[in-house]
N, C-alpha and C. Protein backbone atom coordinates (compact mmCIF):
# COMPACT_ATOMS: atom_id res chain seq x y z
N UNK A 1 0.85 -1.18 0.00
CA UNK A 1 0.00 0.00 0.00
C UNK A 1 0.90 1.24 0.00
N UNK A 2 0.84 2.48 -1.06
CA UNK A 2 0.93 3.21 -1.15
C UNK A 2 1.00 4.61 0.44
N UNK A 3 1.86 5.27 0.22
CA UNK A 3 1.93 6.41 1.23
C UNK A 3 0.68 7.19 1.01
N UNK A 4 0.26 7.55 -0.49
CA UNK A 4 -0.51 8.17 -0.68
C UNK A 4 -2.11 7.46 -0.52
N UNK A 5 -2.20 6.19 -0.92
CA UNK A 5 -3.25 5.37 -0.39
C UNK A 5 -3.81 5.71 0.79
N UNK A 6 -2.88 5.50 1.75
CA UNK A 6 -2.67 5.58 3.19
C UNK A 6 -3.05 6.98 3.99
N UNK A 7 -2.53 8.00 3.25
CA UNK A 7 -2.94 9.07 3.69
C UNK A 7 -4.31 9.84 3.39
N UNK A 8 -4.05 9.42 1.78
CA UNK A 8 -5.67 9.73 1.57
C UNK A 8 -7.41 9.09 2.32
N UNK A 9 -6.40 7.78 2.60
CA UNK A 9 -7.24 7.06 3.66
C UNK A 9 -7.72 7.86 4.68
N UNK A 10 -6.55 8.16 5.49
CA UNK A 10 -6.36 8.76 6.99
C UNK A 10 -7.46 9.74 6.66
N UNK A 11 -7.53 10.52 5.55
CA UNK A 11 -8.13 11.88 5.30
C UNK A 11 -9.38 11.83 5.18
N UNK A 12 -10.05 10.73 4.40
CA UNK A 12 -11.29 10.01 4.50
C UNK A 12 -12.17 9.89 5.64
N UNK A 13 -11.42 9.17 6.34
CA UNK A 13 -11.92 9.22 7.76
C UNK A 13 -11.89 10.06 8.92
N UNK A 14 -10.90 11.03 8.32
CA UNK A 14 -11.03 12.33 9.06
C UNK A 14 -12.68 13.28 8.79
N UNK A 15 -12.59 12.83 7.39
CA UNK A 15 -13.96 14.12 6.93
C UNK A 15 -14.76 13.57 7.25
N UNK A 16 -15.19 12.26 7.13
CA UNK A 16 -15.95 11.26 8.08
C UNK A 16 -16.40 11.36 9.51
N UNK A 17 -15.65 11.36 9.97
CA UNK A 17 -15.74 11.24 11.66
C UNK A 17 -16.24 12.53 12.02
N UNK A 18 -15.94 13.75 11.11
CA UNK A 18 -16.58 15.02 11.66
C UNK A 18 -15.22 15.82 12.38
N UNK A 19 -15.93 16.59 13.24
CA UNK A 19 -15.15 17.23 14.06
C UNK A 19 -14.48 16.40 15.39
N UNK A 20 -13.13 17.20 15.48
CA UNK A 20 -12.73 16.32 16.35
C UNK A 20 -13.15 17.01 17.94
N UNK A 21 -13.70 17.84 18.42
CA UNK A 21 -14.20 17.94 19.58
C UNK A 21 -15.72 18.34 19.61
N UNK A 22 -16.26 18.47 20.33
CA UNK A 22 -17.85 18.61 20.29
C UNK A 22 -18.19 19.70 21.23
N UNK A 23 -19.08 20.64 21.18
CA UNK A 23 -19.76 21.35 21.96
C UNK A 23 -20.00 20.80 23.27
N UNK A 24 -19.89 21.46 24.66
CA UNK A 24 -19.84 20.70 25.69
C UNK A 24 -20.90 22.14 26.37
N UNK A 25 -22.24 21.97 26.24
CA UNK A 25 -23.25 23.32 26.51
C UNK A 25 -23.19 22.81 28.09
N UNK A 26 -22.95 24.20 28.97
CA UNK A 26 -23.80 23.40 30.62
C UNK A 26 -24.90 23.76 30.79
N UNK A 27 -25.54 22.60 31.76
CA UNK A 27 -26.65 22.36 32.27
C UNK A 27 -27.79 24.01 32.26
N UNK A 28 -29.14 23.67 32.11
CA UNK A 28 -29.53 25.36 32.42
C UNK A 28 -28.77 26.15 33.47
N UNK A 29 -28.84 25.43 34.94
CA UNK A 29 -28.66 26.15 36.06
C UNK A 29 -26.99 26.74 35.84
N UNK A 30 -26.09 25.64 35.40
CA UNK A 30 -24.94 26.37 35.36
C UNK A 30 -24.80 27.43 34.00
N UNK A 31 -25.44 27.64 33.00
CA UNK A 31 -25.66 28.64 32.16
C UNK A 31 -26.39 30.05 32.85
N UNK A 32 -27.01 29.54 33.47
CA UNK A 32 -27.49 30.67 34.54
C UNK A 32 -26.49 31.50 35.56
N UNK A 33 -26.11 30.48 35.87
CA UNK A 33 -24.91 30.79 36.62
C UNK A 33 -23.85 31.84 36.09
N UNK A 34 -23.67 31.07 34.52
CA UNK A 34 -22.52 31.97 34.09
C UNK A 34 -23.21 32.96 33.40
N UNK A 35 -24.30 33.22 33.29
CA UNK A 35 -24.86 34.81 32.37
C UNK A 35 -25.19 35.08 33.50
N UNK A 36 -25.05 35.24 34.71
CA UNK A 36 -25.33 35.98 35.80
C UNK A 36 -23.66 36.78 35.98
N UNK A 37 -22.81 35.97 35.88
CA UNK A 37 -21.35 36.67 35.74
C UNK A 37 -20.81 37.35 34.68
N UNK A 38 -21.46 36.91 33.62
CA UNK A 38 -21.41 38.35 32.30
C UNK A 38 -22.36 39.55 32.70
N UNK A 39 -23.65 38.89 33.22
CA UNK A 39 -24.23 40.49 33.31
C UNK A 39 -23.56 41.58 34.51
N UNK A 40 -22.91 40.66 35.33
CA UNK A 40 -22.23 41.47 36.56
C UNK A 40 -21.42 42.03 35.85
N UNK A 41 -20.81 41.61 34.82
CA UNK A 41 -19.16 42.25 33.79
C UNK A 41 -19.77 43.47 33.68
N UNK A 42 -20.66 43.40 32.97
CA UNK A 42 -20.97 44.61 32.32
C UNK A 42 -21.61 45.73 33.17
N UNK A 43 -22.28 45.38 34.03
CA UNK A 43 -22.89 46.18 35.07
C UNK A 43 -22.24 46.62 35.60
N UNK A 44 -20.76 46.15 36.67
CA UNK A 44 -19.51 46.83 37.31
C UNK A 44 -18.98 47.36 36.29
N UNK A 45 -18.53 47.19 34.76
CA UNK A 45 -17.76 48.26 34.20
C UNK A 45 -18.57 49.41 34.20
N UNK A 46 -19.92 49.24 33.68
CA UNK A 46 -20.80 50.55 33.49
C UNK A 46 -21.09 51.37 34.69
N UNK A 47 -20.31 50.76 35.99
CA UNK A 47 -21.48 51.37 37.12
C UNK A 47 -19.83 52.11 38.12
N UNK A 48 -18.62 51.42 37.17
CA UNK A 48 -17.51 51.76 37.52
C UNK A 48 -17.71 50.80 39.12
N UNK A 49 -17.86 49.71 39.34
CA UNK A 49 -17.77 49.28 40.69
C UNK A 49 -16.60 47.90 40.50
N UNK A 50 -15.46 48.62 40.81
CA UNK A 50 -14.32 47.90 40.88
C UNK A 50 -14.57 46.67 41.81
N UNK A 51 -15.23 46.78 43.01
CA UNK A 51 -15.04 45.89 43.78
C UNK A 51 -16.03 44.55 43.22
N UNK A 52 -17.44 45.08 42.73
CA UNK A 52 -17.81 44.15 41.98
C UNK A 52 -17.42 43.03 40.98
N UNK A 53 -16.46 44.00 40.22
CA UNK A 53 -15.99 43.62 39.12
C UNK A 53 -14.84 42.50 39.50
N UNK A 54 -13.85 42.92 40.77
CA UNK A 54 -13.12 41.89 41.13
C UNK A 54 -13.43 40.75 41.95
N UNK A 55 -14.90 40.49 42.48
CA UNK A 55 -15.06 40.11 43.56
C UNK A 55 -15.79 38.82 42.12
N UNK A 56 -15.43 38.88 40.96
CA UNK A 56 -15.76 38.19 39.87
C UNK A 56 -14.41 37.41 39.40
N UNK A 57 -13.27 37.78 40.00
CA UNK A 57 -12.14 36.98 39.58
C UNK A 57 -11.30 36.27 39.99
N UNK A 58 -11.16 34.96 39.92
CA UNK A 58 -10.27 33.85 40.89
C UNK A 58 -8.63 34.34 41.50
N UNK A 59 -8.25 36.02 40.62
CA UNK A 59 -7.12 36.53 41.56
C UNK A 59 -6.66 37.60 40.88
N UNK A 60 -6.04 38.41 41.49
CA UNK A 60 -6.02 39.65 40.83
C UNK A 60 -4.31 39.08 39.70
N UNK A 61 -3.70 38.24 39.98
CA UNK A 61 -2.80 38.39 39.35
C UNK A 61 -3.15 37.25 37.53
N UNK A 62 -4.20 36.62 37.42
CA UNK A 62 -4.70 36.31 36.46
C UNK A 62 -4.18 36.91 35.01
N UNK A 63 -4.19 36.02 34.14
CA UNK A 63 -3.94 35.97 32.74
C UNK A 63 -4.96 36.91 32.01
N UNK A 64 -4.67 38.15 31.89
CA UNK A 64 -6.17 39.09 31.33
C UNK A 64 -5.43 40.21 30.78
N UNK A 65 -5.53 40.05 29.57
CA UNK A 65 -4.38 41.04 28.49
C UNK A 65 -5.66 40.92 26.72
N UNK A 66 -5.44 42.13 26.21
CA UNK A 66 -5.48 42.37 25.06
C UNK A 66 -4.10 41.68 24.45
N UNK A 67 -4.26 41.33 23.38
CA UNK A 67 -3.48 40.32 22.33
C UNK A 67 -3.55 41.28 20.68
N UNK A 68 -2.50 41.66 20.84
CA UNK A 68 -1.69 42.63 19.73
C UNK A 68 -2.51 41.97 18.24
N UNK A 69 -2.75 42.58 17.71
CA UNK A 69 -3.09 42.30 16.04
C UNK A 69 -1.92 41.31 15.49
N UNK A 70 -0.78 42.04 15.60
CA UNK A 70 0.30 42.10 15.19
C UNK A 70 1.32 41.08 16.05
N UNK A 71 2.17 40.09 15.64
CA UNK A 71 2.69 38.77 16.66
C UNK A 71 3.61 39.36 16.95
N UNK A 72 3.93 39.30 18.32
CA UNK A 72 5.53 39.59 18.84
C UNK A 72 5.50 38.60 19.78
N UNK A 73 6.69 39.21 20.80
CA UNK A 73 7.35 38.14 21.94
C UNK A 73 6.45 38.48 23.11
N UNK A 74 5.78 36.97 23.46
CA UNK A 74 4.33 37.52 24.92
C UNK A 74 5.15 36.53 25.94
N UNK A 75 5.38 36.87 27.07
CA UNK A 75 5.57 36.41 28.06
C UNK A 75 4.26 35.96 29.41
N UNK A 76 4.26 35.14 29.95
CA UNK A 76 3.43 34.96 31.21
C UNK A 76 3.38 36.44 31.59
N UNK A 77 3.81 37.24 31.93
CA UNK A 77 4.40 38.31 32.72
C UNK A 77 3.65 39.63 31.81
N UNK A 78 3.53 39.61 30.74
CA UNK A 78 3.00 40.66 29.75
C UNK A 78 1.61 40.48 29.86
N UNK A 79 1.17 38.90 29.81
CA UNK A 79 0.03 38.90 29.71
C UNK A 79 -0.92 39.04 31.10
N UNK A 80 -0.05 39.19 31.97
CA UNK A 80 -0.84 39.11 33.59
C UNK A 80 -1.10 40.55 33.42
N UNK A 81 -2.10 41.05 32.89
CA UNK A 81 -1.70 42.82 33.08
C UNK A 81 -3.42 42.99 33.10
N UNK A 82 -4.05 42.68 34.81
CA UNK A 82 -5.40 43.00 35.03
C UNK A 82 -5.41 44.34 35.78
N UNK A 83 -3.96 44.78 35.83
CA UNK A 83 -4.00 45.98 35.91
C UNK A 83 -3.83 47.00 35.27
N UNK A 84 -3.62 47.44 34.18
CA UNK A 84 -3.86 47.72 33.18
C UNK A 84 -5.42 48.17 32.68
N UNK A 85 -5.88 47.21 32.77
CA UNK A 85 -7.54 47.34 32.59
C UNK A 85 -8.12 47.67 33.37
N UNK A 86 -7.26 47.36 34.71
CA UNK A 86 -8.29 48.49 36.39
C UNK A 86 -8.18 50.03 36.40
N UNK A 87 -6.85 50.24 35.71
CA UNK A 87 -6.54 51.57 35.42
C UNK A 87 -7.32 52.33 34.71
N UNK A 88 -7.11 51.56 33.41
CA UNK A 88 -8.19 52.00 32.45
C UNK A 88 -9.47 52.31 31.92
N UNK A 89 -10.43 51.47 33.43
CA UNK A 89 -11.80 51.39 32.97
C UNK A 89 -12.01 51.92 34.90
N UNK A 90 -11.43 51.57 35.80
CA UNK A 90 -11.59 51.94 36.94
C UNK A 90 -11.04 53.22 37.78
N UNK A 91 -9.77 53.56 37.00
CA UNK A 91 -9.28 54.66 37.94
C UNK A 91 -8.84 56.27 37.10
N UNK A 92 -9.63 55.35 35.69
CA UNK A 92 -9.02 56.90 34.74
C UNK A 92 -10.09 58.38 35.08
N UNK A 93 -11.11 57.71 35.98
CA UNK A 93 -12.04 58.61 36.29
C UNK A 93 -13.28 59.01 35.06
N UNK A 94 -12.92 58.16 34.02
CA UNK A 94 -14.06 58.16 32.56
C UNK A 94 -14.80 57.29 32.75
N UNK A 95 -16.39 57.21 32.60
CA UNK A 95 -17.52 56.38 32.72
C UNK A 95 -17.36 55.39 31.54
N UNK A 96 -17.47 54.37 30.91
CA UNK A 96 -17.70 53.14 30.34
C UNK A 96 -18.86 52.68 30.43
N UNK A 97 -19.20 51.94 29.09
CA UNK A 97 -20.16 50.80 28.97
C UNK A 97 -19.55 49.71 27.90
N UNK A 98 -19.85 48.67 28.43
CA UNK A 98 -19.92 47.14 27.60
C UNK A 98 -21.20 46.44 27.49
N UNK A 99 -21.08 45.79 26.45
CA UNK A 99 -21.98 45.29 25.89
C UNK A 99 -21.54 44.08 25.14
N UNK A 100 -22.36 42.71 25.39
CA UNK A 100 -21.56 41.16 24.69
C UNK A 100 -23.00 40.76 23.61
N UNK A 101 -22.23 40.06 22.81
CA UNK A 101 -23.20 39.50 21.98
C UNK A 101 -22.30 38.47 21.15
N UNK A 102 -23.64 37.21 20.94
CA UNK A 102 -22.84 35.60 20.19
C UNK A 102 -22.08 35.04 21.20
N UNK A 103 -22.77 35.04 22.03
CA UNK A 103 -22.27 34.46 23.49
C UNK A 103 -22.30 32.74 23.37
N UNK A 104 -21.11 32.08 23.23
CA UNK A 104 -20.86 30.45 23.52
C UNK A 104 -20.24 30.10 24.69
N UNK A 105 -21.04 29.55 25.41
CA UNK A 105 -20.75 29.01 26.80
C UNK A 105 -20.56 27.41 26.69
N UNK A 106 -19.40 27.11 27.11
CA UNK A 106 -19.15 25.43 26.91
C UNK A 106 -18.44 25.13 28.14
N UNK A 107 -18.80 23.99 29.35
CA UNK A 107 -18.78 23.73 30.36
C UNK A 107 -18.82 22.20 30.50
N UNK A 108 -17.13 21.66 31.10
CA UNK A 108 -17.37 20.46 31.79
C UNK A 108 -16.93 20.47 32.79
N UNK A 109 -18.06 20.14 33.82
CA UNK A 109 -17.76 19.81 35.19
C UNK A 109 -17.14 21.25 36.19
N UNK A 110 -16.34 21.23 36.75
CA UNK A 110 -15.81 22.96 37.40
C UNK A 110 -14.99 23.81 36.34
N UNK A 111 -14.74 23.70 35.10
CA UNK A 111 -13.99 24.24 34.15
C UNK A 111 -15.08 24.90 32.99
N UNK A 112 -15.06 25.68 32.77
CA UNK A 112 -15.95 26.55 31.21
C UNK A 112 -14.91 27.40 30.45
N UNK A 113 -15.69 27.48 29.28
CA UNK A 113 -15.14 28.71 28.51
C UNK A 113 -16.22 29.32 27.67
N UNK A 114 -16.39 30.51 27.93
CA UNK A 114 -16.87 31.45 27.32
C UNK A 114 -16.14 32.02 26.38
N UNK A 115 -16.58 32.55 25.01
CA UNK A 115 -16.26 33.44 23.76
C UNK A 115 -17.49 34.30 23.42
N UNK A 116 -17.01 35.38 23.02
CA UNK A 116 -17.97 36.11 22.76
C UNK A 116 -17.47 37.35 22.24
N UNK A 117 -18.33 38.11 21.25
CA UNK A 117 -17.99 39.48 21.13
C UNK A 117 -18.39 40.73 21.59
N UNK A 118 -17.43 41.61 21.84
CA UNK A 118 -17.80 42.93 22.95
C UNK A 118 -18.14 44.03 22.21
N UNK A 119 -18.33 45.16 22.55
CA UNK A 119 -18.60 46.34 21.93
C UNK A 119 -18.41 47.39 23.84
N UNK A 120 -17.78 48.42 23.37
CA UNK A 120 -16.66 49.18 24.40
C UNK A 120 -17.13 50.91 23.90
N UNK A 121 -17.29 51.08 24.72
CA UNK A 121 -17.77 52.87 24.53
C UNK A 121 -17.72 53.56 25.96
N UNK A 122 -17.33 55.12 25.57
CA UNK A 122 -17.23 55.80 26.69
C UNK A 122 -18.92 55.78 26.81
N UNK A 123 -19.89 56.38 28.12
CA UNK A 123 -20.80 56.38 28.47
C UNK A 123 -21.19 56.75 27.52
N UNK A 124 -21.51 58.29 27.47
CA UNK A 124 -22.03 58.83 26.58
C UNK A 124 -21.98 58.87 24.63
N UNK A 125 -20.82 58.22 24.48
CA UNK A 125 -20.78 57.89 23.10
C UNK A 125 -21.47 56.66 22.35
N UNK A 126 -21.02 56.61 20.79
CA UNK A 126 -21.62 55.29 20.57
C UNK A 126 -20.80 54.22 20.55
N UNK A 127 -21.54 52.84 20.65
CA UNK A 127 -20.01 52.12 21.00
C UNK A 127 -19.22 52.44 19.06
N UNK A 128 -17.99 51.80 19.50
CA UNK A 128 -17.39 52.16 18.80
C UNK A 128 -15.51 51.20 18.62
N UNK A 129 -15.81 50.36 19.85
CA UNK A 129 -14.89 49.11 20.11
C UNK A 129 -15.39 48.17 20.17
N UNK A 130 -14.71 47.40 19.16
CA UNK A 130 -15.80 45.93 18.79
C UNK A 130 -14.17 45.07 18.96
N UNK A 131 -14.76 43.74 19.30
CA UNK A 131 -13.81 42.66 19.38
C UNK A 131 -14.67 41.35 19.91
N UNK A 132 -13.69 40.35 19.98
CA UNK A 132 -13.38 39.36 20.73
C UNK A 132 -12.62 39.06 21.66
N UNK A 133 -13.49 38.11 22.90
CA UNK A 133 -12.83 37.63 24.05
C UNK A 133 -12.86 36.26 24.21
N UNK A 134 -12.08 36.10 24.86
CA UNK A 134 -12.15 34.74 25.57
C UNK A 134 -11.91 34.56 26.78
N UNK A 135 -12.79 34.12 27.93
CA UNK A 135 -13.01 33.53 29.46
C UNK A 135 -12.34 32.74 29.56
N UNK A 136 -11.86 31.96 30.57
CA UNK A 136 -11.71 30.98 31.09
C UNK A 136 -12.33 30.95 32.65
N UNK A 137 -13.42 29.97 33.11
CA UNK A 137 -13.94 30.28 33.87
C UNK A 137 -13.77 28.88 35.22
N UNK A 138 -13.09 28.88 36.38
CA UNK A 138 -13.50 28.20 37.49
C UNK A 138 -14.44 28.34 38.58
N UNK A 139 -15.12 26.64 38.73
CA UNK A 139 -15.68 26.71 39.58
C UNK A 139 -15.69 26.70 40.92
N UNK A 140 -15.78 27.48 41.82
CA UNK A 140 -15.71 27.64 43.47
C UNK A 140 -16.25 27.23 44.29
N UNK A 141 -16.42 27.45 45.39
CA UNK A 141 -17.12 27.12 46.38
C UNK A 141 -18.20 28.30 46.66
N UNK A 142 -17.56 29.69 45.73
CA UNK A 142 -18.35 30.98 46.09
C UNK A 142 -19.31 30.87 44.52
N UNK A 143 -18.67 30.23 43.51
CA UNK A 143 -19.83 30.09 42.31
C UNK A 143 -18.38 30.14 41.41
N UNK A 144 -19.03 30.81 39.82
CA UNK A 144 -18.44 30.91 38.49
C UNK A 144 -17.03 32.16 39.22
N UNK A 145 -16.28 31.93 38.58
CA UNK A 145 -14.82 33.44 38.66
C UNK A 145 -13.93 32.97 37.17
N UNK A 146 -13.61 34.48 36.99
CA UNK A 146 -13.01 34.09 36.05
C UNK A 146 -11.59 33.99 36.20
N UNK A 147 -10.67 32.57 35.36
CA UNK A 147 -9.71 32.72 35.77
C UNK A 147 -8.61 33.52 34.47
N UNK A 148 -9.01 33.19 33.25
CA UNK A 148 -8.10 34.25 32.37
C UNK A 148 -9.14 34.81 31.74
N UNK A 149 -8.84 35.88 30.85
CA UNK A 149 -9.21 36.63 29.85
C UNK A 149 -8.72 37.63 29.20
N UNK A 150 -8.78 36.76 26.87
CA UNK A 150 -7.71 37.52 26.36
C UNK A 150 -8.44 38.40 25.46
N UNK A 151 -8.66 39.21 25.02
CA UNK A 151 -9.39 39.85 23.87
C UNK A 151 -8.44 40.56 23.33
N UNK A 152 -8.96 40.89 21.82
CA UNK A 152 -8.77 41.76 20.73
C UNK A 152 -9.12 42.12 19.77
N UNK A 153 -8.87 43.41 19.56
CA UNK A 153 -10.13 44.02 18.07
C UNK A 153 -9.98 43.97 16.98
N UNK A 154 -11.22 43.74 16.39
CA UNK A 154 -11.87 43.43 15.46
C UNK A 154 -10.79 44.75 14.34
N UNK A 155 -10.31 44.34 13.07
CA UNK A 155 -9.83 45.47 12.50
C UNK A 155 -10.88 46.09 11.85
């Protein structure tokens, strides 16, 4: 048998079999759970309530960075920057609103991930920052927290 036999085989049964991972939706209650922690997202950025907003995250030193258009050199250390974004949405003294939409929630067992796209505006303007994020979400003893989150915009 041929290499190419063989591979074209392999390939066969690749398109066959489908996808290789599957949607993993959680249960209502834990979907509840976790759109109760997006609507808090958005409510503490809009309402500027820092403490809310952190009292949503498994630690302040967490993986939560915007991700450059453009590839360079990312370190653990670059990407821990949830301060950065406390600065920016909590202490610049400017009002904010967010807003998510195409929300996929996929959940096994104490582990989820959320994706979704944002839209970012000062209060009074229109939005006008659009992107994508991605959650990573653990489960507690206190409920859903998030443990990373990377986003970036849409060009």
């Amino acid at each position: 048998m041929s290499k190419t036999t063989v591979v074209m085989g392999l390939l066969a049964a690749a398109l066959l079999a489908g996808p290789a991972s599957a949607a993993n939706p959680p249960n209502q209650e834990e979907a509840a759970k976790i759109n109760q922690l997006l609507t808090n997202y958005t409510r503490s950025v809009a309402d500027g309530d820092r403490a809310l907003f952190e009292s949503q995250l498994l630690d302040l030193n967490l993986s939560f960075s915007g991700v450059q258009r453009k590839a360079g050199p990312q370190t653990l250390k670059a990407v821990q920057d949830y301060a950065g974004f406390r600065k920016a949405i909590f202490e610049s003294g400017k009002k904010f609103k967010q807003r998510f939409s195409n929300v996929t929630i996929e959940q096994v067992g104490n582990l989820a991930q959320v994706s979704l796209d944002y839209e970012t505006a000062y209060e009074s303007e229109a939005y006008n920052g659009k992107g994508w994020k991605v959650m990573h979400l653990i489960k507690t003893d206190t409920g859903w927290k998030i443990a990373s989150e990377f986003f970036t915009g849409y060009p």
